[in-house]
Protein backbone atom coordinates (compact mmCIF):
# COMPACT_ATOMS: atom_id res chain seq x y z
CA UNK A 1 -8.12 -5.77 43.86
CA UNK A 2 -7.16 -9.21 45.14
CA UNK A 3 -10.67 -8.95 47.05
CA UNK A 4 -12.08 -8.75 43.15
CA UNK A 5 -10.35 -11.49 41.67
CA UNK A 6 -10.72 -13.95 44.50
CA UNK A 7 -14.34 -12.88 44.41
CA UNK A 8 -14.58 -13.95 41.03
CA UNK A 9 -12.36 -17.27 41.05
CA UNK A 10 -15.44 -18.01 44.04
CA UNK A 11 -18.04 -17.46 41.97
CA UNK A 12 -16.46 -18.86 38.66
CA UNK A 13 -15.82 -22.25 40.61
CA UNK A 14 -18.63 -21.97 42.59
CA UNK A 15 -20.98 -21.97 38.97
CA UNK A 16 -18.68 -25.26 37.60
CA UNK A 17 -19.65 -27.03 40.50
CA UNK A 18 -23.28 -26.37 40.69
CA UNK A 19 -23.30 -27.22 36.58
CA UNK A 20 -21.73 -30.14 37.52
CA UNK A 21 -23.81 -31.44 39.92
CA UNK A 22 -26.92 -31.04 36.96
CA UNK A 23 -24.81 -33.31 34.41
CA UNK A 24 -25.27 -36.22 36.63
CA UNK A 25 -26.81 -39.18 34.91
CA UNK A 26 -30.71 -39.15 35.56
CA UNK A 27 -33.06 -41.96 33.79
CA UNK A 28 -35.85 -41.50 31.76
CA UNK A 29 -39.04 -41.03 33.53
CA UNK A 30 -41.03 -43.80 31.88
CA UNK A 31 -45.23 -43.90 31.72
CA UNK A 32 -47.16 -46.36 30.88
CA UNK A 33 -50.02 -45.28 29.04
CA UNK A 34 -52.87 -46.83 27.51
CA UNK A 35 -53.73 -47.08 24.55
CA UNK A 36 -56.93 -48.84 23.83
CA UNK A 37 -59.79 -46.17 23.57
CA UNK A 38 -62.42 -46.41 25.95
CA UNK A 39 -65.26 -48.50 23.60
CA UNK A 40 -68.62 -47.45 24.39
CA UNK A 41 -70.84 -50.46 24.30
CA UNK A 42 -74.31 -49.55 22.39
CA UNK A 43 -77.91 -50.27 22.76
CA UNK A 44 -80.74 -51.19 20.49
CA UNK A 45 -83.40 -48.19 20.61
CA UNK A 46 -86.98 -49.29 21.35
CA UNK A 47 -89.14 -50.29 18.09
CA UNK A 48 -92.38 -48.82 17.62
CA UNK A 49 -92.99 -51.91 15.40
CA UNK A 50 -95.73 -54.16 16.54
CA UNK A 51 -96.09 -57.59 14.64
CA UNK A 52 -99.15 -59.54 13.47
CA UNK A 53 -97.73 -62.52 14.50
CA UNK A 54 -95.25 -63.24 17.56
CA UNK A 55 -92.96 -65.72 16.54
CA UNK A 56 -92.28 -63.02 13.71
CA UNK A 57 -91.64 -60.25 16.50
CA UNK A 58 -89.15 -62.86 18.45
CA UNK A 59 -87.24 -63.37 14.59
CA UNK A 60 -86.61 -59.40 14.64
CA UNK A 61 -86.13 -58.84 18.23
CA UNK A 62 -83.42 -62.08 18.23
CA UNK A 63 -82.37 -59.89 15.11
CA UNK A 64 -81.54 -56.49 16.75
CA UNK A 65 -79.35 -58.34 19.38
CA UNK A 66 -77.65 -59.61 16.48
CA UNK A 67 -77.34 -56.19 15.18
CA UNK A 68 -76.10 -55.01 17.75
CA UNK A 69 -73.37 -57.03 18.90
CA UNK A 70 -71.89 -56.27 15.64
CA UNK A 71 -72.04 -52.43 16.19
CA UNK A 72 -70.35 -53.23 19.72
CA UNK A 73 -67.96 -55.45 17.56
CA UNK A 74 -68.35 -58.27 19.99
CA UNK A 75 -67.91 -61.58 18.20
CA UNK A 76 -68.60 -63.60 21.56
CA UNK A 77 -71.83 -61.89 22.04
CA UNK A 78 -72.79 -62.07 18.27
CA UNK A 79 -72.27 -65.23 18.32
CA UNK A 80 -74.48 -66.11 21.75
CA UNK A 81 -77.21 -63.92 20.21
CA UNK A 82 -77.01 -65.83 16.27
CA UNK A 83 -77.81 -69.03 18.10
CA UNK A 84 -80.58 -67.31 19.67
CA UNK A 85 -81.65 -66.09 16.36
CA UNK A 86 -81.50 -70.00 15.00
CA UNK A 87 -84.06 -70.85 17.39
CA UNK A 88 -86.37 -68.38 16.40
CA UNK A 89 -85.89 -69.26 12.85
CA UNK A 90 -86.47 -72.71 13.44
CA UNK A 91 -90.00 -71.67 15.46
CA UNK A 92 -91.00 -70.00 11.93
CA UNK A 93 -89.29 -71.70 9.54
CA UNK A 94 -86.61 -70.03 6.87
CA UNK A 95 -84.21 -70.70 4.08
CA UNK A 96 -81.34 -72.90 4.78
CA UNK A 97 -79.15 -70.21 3.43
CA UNK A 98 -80.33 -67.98 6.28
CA UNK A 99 -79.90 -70.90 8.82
CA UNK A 100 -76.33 -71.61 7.11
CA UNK A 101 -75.51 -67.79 7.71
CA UNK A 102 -76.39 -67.68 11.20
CA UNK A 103 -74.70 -70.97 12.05
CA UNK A 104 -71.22 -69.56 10.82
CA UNK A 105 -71.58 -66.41 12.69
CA UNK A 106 -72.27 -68.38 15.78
CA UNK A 107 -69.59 -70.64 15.05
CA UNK A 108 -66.70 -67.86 14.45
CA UNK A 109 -64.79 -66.16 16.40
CA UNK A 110 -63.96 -63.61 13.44
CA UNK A 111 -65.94 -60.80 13.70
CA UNK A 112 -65.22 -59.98 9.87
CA UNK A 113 -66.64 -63.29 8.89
CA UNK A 114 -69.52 -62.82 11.24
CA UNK A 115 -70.42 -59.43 9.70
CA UNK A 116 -70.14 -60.99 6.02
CA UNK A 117 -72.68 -63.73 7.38
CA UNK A 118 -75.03 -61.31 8.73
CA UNK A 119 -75.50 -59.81 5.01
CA UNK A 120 -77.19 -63.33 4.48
CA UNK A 121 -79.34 -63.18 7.68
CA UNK A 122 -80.42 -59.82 7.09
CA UNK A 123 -82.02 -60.98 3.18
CA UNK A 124 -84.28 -63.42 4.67
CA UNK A 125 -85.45 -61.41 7.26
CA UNK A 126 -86.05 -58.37 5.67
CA UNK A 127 -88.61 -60.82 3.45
CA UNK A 128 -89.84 -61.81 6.84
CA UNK A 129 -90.67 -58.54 7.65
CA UNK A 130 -92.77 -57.75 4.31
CA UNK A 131 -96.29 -57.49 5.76
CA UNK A 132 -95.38 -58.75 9.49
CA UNK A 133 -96.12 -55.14 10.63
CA UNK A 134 -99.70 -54.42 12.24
CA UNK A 135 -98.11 -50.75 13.11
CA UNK A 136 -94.90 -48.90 13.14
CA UNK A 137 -91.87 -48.67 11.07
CA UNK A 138 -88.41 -50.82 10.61
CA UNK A 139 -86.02 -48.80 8.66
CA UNK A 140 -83.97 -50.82 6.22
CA UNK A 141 -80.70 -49.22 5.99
CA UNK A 142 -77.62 -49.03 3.99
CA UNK A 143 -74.17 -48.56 4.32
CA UNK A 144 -72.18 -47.59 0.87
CA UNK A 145 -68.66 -48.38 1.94
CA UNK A 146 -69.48 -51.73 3.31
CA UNK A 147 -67.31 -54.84 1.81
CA UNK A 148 -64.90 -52.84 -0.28
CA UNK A 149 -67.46 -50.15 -1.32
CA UNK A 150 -69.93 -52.87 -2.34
CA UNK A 151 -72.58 -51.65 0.19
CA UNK A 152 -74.92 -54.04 2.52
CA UNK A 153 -77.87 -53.15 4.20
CA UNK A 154 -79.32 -53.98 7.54
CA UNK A 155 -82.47 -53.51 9.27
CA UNK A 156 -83.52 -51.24 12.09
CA UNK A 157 -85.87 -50.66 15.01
CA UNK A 158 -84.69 -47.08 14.44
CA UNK A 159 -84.20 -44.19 11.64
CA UNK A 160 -80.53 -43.31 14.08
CA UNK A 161 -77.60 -45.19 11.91
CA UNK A 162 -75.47 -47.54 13.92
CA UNK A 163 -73.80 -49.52 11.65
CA UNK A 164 -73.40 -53.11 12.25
CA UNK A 165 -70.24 -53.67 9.49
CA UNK A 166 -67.57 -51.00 10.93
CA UNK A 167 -68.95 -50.67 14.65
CA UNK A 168 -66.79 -47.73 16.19
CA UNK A 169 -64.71 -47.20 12.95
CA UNK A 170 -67.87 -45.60 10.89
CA UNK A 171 -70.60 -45.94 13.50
CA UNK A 172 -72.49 -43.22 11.57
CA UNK A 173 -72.13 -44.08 7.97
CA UNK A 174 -74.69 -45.22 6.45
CA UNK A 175 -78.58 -43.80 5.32
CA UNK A 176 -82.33 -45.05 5.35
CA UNK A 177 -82.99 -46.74 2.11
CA UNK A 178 -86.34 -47.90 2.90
CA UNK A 179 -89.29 -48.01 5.37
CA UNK A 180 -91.11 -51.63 5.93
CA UNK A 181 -94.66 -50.25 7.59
């Protein structure tokens, strides 16, 4: 019988001290983690659109680099590429409202004030685009939600939707409004 109890004063101290050795202060594992998503950076699809005139095709080609710095949401690239675009304006000749546009986009740094620009840009060269075509198709599209749900359109070499005025956010939303053959 003492065999029995002393057996069990063992094993009741025994389990106190192993318990007590687990309640012994241990830090937080801490992880860094990151979290900015992985952006994926987008490309202009090739344009079936051939132009009657090539200063014209430069204007829409400077354009789609435009475009698409906006759908990357890069406001340093937009901005190298609307100064690109202002030369090829000035080798056709446009609106000073378009020039005005594309002069604050490559002056900002804001890529919400670029993309409000660009609504400019786009107008005057959509109206360069009327009967520039010799063959193919740009796609004039149009994004509902833009600005507050007040909508803006853009052009495209392509019928795919990547919107230029959310990027990432609402790469998708938008539809074809029109076809300039």
């Amino acid at each position: 019988m003492k065999k029995h109890i002393f057996l069990s004063v063992l094993l009741v101290v025994i389990t106190l001290v192993s318990c007590a050795d687990n309640k012994k202060k241990t830090e937080p594992e801490i992880k860094t983690v990151d979290t900015k998503a992985e952006s994926k950076t987008y490309v202009a699809a090739k344009t079936d659109a051939e132009f009657k005139d090539e200063k014209t095709a430069g204007v829409f080609k400077q354009y789609v680099k435009l475009k698409t710095a906006l759908v990357n949401t890069n406001a340093e690239k937009a901005s190298q590429e609307a100064s690109n675009l202002m030369t090829s304006f000035a080798n056709v000749g446009v609106d000073n409202v378009a020039l005005q546009a594309a002069q604050n986009i490559v002056e900002s740094n804001d890529i919400k004030e670029q993309r409000t620009a660009f609504v400019a840009v786009t107008t005057e060269v959509e109206k360069m685009m009327e009967d520039a075509l010799s063959s193919g198709t740009i796609y004039k599209q149009y994004c509902p939600m833009a600005f507050n749900n007040k909508g803006a359109f853009w052009l495209s070499e392509s019928k795919d939707i990547m919107n230029p005025y959310f990027g990432d956010k609402m790469l998708k939303c938008g539809r074809v409004d029109a076809e300039i053959q």
